[in-house]
C-alpha atoms as a PDB file:
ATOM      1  CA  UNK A   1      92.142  45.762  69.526  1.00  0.00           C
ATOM      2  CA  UNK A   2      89.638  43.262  70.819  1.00  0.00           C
ATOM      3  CA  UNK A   3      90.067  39.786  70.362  1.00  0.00           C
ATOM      4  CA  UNK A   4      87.771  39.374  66.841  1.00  0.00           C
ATOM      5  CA  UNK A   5      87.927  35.013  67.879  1.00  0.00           C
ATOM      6  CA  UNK A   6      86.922  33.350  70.392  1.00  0.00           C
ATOM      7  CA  UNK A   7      87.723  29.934  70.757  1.00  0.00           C
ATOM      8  CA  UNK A   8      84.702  28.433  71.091  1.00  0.00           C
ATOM      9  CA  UNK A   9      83.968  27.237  67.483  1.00  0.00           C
ATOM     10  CA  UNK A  10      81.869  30.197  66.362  1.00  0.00           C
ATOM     11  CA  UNK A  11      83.582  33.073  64.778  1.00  0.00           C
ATOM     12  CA  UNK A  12      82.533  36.720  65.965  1.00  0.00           C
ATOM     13  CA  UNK A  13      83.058  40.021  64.454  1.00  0.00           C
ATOM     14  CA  UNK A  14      83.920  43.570  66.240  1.00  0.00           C
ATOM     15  CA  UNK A  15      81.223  46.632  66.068  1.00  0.00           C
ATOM     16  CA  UNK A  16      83.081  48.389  63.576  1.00  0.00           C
ATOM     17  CA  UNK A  17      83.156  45.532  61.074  1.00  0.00           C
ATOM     18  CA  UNK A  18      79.556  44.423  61.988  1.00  0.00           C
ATOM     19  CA  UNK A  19      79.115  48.181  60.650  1.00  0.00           C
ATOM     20  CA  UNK A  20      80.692  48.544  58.067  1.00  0.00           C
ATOM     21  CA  UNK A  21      78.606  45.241  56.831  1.00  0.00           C
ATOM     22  CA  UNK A  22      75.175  46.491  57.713  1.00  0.00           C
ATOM     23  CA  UNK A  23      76.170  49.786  55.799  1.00  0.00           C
ATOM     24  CA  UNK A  24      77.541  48.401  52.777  1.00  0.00           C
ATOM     25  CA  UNK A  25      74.294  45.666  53.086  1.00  0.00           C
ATOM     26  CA  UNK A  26      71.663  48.573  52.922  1.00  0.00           C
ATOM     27  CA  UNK A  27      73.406  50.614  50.403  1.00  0.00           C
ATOM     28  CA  UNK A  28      73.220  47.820  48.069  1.00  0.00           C
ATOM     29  CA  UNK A  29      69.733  47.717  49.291  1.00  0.00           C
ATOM     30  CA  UNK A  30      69.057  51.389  48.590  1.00  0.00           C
ATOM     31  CA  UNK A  31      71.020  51.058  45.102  1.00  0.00           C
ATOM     32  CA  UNK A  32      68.499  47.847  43.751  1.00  0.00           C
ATOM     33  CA  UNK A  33      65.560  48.633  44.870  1.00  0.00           C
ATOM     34  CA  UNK A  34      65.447  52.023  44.136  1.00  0.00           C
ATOM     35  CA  UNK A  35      62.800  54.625  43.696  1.00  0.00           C
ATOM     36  CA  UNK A  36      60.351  51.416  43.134  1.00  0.00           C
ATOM     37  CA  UNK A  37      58.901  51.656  46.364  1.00  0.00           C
ATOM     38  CA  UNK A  38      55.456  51.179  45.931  1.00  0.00           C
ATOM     39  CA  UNK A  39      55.734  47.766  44.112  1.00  0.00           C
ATOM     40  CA  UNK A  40      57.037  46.396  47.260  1.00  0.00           C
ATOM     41  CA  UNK A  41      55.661  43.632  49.564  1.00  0.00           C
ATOM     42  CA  UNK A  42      54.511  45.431  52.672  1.00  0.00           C
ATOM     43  CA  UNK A  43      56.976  43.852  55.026  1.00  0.00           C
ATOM     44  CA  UNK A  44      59.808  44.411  53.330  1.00  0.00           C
ATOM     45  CA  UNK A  45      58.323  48.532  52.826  1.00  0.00           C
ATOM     46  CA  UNK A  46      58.718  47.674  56.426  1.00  0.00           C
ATOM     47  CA  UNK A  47      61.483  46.415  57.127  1.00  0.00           C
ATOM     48  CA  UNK A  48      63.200  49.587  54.578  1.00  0.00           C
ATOM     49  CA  UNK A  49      61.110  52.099  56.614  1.00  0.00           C
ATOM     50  CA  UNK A  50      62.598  50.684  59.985  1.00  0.00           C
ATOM     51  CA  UNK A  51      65.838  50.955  58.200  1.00  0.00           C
ATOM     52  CA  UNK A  52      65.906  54.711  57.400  1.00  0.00           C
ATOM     53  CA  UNK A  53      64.630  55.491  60.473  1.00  0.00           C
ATOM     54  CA  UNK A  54      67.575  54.024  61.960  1.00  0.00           C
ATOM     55  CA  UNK A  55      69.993  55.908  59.478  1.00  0.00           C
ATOM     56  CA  UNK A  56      68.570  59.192  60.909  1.00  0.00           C
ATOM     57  CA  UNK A  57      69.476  58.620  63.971  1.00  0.00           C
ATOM     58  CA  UNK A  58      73.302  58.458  63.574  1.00  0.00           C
END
């Protein structure tokens, strides 16, 4: 397993944690906001259309 500290001060996390994060952040996501798309601000319809399109490509 790779070294998850370095010891530099800052703390850093591996891919597959990182992961697992970003998942469990945009399912949450997915899960608040719902089917209430269209009373979105237009950057974050954005930033939630960037974010599906990244889901499709896994």
């Amino acid at each position: 397993m790779q070294n998850q500290f370095i010891n530099d001060g800052e703390e850093h996390i591996d891919r597959t944690t990182s992961v697992a994060i970003c998942n469990a952040i945009g399912e949450r996501l997915r899960r608040d906001i719902g089917a209430d798309d269209d009373t979105l601000p237009s950057h974050l319809q954005t930033l939630i259309d960037r974010m599906r399109q990244q889901d499709e490509k896994r």
